[in-house]
PDB file of N, CA and C in Angstrom:
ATOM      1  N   UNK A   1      -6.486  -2.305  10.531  1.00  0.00           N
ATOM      2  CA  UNK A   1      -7.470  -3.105  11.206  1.00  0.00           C
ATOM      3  C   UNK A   1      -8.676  -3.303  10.281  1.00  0.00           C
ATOM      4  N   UNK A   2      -9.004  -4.436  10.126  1.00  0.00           N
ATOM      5  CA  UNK A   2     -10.637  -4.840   9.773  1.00  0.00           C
ATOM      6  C   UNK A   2     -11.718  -5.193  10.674  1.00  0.00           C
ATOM      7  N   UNK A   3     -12.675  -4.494  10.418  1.00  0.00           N
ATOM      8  CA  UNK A   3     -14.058  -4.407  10.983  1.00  0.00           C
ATOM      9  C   UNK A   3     -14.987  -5.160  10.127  1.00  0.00           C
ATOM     10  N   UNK A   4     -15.624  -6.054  11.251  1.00  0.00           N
ATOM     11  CA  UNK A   4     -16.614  -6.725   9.976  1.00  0.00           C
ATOM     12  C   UNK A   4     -17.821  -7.611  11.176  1.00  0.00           C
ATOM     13  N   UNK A   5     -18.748  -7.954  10.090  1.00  0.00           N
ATOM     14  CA  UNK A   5     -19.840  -8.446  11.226  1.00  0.00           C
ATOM     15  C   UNK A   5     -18.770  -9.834  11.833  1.00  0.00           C
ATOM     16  N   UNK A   6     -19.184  -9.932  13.396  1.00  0.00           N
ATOM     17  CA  UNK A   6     -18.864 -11.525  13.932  1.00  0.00           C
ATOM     18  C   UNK A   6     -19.560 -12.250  13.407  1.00  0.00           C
ATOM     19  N   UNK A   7     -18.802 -13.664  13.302  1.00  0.00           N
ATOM     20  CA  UNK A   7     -19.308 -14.884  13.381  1.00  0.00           C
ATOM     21  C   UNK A   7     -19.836 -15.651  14.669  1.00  0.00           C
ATOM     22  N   UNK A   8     -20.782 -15.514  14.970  1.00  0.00           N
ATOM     23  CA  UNK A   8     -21.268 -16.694  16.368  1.00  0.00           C
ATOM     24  C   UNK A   8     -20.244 -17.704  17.152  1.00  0.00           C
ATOM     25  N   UNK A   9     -19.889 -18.188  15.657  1.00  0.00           N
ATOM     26  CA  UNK A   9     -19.382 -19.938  15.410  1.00  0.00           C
ATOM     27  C   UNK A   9     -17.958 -19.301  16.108  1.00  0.00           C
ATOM     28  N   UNK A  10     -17.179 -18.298  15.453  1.00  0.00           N
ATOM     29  CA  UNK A  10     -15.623 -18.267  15.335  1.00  0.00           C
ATOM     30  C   UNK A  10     -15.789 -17.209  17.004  1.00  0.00           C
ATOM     31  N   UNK A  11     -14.777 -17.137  17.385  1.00  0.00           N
ATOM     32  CA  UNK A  11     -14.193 -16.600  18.497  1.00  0.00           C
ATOM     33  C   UNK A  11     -13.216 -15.068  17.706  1.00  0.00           C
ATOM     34  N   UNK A  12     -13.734 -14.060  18.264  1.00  0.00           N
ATOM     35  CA  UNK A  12     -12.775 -12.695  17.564  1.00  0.00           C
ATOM     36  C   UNK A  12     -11.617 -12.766  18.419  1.00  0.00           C
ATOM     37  N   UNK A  13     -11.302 -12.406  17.153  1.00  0.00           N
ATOM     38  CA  UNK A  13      -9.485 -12.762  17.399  1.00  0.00           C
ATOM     39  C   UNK A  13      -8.657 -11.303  18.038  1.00  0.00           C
ATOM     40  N   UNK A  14     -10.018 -10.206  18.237  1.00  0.00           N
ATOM     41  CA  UNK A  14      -9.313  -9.367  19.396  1.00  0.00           C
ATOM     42  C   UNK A  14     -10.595  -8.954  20.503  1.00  0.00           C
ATOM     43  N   UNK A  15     -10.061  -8.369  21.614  1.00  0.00           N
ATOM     44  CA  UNK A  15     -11.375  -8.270  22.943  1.00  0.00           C
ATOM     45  C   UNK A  15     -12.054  -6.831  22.055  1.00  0.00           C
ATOM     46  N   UNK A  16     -13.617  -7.297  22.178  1.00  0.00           N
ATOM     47  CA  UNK A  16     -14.049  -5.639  21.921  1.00  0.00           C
ATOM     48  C   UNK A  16     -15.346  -5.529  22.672  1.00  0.00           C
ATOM     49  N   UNK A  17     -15.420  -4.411  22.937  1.00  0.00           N
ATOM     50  CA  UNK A  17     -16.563  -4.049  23.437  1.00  0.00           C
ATOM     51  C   UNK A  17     -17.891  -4.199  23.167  1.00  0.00           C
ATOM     52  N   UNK A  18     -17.793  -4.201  21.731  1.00  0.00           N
ATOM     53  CA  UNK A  18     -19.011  -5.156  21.026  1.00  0.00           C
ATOM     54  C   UNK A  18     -18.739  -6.152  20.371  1.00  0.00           C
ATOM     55  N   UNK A  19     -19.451  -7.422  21.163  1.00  0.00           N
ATOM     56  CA  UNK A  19     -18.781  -8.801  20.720  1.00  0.00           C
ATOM     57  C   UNK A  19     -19.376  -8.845  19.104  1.00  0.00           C
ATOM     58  N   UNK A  20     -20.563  -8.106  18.589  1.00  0.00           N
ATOM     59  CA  UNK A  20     -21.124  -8.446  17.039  1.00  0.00           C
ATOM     60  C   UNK A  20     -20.319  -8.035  16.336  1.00  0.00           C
ATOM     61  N   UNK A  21     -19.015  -6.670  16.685  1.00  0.00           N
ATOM     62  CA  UNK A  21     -18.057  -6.959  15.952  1.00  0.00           C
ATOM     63  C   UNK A  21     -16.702  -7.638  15.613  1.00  0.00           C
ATOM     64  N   UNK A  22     -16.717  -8.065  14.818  1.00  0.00           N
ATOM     65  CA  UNK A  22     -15.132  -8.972  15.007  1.00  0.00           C
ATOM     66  C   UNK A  22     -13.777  -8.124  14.562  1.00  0.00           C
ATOM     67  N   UNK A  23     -12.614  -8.403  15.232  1.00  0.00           N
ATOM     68  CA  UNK A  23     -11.830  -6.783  14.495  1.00  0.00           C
ATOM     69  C   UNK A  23     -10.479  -7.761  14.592  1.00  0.00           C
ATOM     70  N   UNK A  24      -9.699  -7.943  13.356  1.00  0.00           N
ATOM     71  CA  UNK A  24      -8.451  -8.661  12.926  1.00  0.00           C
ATOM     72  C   UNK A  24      -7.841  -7.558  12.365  1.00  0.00           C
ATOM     73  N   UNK A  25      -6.504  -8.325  12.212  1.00  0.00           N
ATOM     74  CA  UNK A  25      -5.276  -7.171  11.202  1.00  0.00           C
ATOM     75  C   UNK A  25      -4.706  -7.961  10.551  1.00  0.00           C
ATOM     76  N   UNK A  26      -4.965  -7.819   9.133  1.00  0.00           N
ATOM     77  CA  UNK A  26      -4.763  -8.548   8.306  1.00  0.00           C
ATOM     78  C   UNK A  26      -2.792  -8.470   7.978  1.00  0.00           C
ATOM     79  N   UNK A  27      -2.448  -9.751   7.955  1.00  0.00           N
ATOM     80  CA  UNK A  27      -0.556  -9.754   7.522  1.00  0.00           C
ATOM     81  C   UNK A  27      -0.351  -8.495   6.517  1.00  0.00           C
ATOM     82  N   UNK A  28       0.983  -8.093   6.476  1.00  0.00           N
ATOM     83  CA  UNK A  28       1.002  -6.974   5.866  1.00  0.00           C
ATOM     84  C   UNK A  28       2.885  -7.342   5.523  1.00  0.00           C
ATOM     85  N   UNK A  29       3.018  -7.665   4.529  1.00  0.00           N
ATOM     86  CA  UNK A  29       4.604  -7.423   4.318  1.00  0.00           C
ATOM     87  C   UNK A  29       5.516  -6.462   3.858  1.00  0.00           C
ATOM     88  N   UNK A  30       6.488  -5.893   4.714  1.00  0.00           N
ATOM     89  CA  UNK A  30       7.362  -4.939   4.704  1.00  0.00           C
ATOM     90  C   UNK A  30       7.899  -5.045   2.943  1.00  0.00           C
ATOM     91  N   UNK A  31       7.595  -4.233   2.038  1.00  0.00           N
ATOM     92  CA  UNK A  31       8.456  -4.304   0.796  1.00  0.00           C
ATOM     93  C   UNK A  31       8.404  -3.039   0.089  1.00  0.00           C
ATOM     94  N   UNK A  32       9.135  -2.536  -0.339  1.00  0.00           N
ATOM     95  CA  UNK A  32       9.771  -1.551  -0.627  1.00  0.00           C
ATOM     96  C   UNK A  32       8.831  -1.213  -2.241  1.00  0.00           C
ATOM     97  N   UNK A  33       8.038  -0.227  -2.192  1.00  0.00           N
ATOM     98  CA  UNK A  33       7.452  -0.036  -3.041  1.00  0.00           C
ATOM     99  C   UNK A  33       7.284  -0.104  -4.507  1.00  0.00           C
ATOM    100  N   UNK A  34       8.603   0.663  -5.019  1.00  0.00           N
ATOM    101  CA  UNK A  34       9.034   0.117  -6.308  1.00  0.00           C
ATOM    102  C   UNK A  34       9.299  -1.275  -6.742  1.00  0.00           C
ATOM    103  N   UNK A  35      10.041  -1.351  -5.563  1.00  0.00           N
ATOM    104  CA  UNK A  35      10.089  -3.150  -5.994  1.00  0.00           C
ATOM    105  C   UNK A  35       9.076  -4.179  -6.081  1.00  0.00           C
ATOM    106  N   UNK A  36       8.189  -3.610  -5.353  1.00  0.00           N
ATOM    107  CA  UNK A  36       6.708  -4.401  -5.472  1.00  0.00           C
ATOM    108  C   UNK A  36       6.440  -4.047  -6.562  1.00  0.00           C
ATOM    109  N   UNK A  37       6.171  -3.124  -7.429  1.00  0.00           N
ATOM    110  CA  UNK A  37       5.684  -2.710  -8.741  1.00  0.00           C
ATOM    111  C   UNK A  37       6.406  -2.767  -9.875  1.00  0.00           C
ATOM    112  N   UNK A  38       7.451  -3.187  -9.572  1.00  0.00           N
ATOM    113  CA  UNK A  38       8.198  -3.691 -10.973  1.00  0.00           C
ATOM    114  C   UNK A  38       7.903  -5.685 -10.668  1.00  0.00           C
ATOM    115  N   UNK A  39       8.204  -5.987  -9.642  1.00  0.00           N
ATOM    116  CA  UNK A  39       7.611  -7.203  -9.248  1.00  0.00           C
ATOM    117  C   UNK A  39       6.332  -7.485 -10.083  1.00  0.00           C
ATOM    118  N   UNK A  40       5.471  -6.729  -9.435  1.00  0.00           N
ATOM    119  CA  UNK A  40       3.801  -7.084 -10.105  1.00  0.00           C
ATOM    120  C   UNK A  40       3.901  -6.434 -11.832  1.00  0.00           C
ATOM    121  N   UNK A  41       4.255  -5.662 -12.572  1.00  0.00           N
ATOM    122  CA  UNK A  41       4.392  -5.707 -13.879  1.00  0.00           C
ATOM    123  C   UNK A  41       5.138  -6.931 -14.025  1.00  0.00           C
ATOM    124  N   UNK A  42       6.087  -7.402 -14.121  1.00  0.00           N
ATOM    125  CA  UNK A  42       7.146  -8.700 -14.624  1.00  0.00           C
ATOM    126  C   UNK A  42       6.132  -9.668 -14.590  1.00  0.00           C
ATOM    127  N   UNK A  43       5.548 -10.124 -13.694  1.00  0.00           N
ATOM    128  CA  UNK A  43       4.529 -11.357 -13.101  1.00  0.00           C
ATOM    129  C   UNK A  43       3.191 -11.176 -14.216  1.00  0.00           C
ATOM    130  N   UNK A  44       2.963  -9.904 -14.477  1.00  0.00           N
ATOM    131  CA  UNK A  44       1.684  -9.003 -15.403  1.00  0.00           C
ATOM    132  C   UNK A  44       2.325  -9.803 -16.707  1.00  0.00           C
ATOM    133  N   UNK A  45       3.601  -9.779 -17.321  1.00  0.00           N
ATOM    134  CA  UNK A  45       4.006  -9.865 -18.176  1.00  0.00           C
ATOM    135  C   UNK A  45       4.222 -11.450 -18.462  1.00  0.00           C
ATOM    136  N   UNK A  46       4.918 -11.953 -17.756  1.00  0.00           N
ATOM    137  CA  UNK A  46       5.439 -13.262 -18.018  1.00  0.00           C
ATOM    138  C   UNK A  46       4.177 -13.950 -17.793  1.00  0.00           C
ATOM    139  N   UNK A  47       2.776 -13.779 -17.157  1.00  0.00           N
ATOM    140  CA  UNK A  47       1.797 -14.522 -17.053  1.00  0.00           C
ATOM    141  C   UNK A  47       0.201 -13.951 -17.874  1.00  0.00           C
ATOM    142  N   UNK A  48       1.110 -13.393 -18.825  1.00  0.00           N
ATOM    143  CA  UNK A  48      -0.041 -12.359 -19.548  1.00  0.00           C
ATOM    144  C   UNK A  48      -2.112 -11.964 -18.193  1.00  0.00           C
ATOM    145  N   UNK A  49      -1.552 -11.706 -17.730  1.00  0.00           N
ATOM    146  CA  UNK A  49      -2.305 -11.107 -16.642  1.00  0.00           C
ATOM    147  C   UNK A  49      -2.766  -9.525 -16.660  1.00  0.00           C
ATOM    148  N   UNK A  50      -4.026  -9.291 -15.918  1.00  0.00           N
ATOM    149  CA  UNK A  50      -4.135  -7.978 -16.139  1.00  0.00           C
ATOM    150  C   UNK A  50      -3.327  -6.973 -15.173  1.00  0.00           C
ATOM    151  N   UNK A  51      -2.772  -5.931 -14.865  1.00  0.00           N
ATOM    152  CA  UNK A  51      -1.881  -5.437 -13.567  1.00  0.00           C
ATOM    153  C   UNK A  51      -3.234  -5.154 -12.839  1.00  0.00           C
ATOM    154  N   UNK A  52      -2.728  -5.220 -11.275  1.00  0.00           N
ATOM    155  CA  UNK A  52      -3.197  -4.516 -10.254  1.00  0.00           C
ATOM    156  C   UNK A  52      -3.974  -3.625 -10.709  1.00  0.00           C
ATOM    157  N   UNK A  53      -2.879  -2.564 -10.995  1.00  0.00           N
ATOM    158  CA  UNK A  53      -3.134  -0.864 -11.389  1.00  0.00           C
ATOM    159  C   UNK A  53      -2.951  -0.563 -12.968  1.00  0.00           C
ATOM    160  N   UNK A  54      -3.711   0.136 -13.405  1.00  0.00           N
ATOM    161  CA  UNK A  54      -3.409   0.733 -14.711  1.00  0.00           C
ATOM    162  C   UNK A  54      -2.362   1.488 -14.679  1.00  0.00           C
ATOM    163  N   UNK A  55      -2.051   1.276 -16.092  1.00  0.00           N
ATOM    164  CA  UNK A  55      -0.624   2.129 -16.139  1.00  0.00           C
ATOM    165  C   UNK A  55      -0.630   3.496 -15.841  1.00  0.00           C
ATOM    166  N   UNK A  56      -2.115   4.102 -16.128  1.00  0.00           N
ATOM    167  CA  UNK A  56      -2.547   5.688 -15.880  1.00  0.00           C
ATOM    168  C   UNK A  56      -2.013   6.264 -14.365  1.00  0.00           C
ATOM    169  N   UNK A  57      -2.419   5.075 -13.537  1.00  0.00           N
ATOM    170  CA  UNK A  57      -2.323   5.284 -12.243  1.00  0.00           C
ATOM    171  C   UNK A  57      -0.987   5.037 -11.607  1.00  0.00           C
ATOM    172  N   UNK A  58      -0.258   4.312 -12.319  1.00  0.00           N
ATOM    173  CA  UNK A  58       1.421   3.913 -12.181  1.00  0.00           C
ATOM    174  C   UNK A  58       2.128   5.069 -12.769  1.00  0.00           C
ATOM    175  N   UNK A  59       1.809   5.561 -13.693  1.00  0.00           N
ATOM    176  CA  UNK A  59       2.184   6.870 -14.056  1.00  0.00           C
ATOM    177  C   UNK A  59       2.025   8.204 -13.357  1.00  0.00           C
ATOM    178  N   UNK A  60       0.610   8.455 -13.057  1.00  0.00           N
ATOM    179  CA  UNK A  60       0.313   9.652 -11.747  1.00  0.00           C
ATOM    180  C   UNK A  60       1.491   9.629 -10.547  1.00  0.00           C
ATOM    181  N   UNK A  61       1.241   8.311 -10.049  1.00  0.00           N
ATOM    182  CA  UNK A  61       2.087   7.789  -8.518  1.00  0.00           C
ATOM    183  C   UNK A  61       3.465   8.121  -9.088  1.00  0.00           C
ATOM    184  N   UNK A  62       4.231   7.740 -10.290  1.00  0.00           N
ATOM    185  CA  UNK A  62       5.626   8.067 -10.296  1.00  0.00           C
ATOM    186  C   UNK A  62       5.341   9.670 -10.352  1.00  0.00           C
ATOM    187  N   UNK A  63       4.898  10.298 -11.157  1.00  0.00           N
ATOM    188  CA  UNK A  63       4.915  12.052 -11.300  1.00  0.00           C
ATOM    189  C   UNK A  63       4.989  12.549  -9.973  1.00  0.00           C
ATOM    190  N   UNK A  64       3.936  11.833  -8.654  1.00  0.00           N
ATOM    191  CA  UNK A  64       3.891  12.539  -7.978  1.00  0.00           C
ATOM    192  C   UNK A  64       4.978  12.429  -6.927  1.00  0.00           C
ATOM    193  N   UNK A  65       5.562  11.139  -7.237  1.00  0.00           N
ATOM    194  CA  UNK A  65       6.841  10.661  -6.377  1.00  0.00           C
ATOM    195  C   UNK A  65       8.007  11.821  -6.983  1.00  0.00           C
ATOM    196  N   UNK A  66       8.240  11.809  -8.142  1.00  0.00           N
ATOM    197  CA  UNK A  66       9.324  12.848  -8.531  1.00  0.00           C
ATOM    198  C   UNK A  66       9.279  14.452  -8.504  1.00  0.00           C
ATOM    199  N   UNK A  67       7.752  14.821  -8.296  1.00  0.00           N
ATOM    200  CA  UNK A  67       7.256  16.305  -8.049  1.00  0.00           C
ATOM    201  C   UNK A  67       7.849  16.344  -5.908  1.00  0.00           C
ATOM    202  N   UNK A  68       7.766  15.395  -5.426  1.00  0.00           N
ATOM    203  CA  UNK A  68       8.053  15.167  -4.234  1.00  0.00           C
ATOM    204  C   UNK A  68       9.462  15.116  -4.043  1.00  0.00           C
ATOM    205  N   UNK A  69      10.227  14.459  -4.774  1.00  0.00           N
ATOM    206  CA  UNK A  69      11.613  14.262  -4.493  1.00  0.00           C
ATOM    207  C   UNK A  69      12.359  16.279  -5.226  1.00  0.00           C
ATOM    208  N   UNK A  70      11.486  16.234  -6.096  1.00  0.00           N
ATOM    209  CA  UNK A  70      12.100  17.795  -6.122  1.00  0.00           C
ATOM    210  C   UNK A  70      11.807  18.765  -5.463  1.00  0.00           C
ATOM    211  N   UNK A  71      10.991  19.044  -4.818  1.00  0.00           N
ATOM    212  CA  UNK A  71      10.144  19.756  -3.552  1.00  0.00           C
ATOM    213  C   UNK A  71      11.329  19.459  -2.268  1.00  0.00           C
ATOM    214  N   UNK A  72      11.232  18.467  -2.125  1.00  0.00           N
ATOM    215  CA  UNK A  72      11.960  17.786  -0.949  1.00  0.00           C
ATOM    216  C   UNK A  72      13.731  18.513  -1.493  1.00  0.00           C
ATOM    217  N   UNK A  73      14.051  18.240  -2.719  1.00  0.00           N
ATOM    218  CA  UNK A  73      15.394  18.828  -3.145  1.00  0.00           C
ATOM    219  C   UNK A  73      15.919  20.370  -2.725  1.00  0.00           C
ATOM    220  N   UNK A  74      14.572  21.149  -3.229  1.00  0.00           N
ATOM    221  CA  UNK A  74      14.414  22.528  -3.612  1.00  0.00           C
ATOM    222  C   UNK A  74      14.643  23.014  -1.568  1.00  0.00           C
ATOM    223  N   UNK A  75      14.150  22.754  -0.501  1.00  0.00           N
ATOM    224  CA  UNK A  75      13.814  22.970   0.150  1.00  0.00           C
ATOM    225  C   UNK A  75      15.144  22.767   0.914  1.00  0.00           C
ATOM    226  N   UNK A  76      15.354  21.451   0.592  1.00  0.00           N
ATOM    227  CA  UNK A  76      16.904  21.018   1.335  1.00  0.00           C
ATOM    228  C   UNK A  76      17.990  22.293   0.918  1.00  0.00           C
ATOM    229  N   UNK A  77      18.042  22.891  -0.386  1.00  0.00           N
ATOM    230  CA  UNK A  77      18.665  23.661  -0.523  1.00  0.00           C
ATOM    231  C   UNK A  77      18.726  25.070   0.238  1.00  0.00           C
ATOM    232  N   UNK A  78      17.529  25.243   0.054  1.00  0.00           N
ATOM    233  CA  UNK A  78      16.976  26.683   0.658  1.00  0.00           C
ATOM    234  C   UNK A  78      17.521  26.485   2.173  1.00  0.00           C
ATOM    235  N   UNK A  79      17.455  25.407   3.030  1.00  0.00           N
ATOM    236  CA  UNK A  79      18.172  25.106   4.403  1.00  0.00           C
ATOM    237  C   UNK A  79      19.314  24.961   4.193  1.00  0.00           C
ATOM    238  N   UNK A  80      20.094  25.356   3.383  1.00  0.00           N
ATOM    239  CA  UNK A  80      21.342  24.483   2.895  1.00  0.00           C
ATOM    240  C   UNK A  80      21.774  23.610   3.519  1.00  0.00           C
ATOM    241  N   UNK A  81      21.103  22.234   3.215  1.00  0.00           N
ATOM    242  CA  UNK A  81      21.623  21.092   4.046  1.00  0.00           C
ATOM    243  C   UNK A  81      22.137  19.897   3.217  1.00  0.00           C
ATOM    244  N   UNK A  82      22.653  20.277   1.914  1.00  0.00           N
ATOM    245  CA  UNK A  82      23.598  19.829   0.827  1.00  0.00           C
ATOM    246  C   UNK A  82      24.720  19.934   1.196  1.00  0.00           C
TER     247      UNK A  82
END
C-alpha cells in the first residue's frame, strides 16, 4: 500500500478515515526472481544501461540465497525428510 498526501481535485481510490490521506496499491507482477534479474542484467547489457542493483548487492542476495538453501538442506536432513 501507498500513503501519500490527497489530492482535492482526484477522488482516493480507497475509503479512509482520513480523507487528506489518499491510500492506492500500486500493480505488482508475479515473476520469479531470478528471472527478473537475469532479465534486468541482459536489458543492462544490450542497452548499455546502468543495473537496478550493483553487482555488490546481486552478489550478497545470491550468498545469502545459497547460505539459505544449505541451512534449509542441513535441517531437512537432520528431520530426515530426504
Amino acid at each position: 500500500m501507498v500513503f501519500a498526501m490527497a489530492d482535492k481535485a482526484a477522488p482516493a481510490s480507497k475509503p479512509s478515515v482520513n480523507p487528506q490521506i489518499a491510500i492506492s496499491k500500486p500493480p505488482i507482477v508475479a515473476e520469479e526472481p531470478l528471472h527478473a534479474e537475469i532479465k534486468s542484467f541482459l536489458d543492462a547489457v544490450r542497452h548499455r544501461r546502468v543495473r537496478l542493483f550493483p553487482l555488490e548487492e546481486g552478489r550478497e542476495g545470491a550468498a545469502l540465497g545459497l547460505e539459505i538453501l544449505r541451512s534449509i538442506g542441513e535441517h531437512s536432513s537432520r528431520l530426515e525428510l530426504r
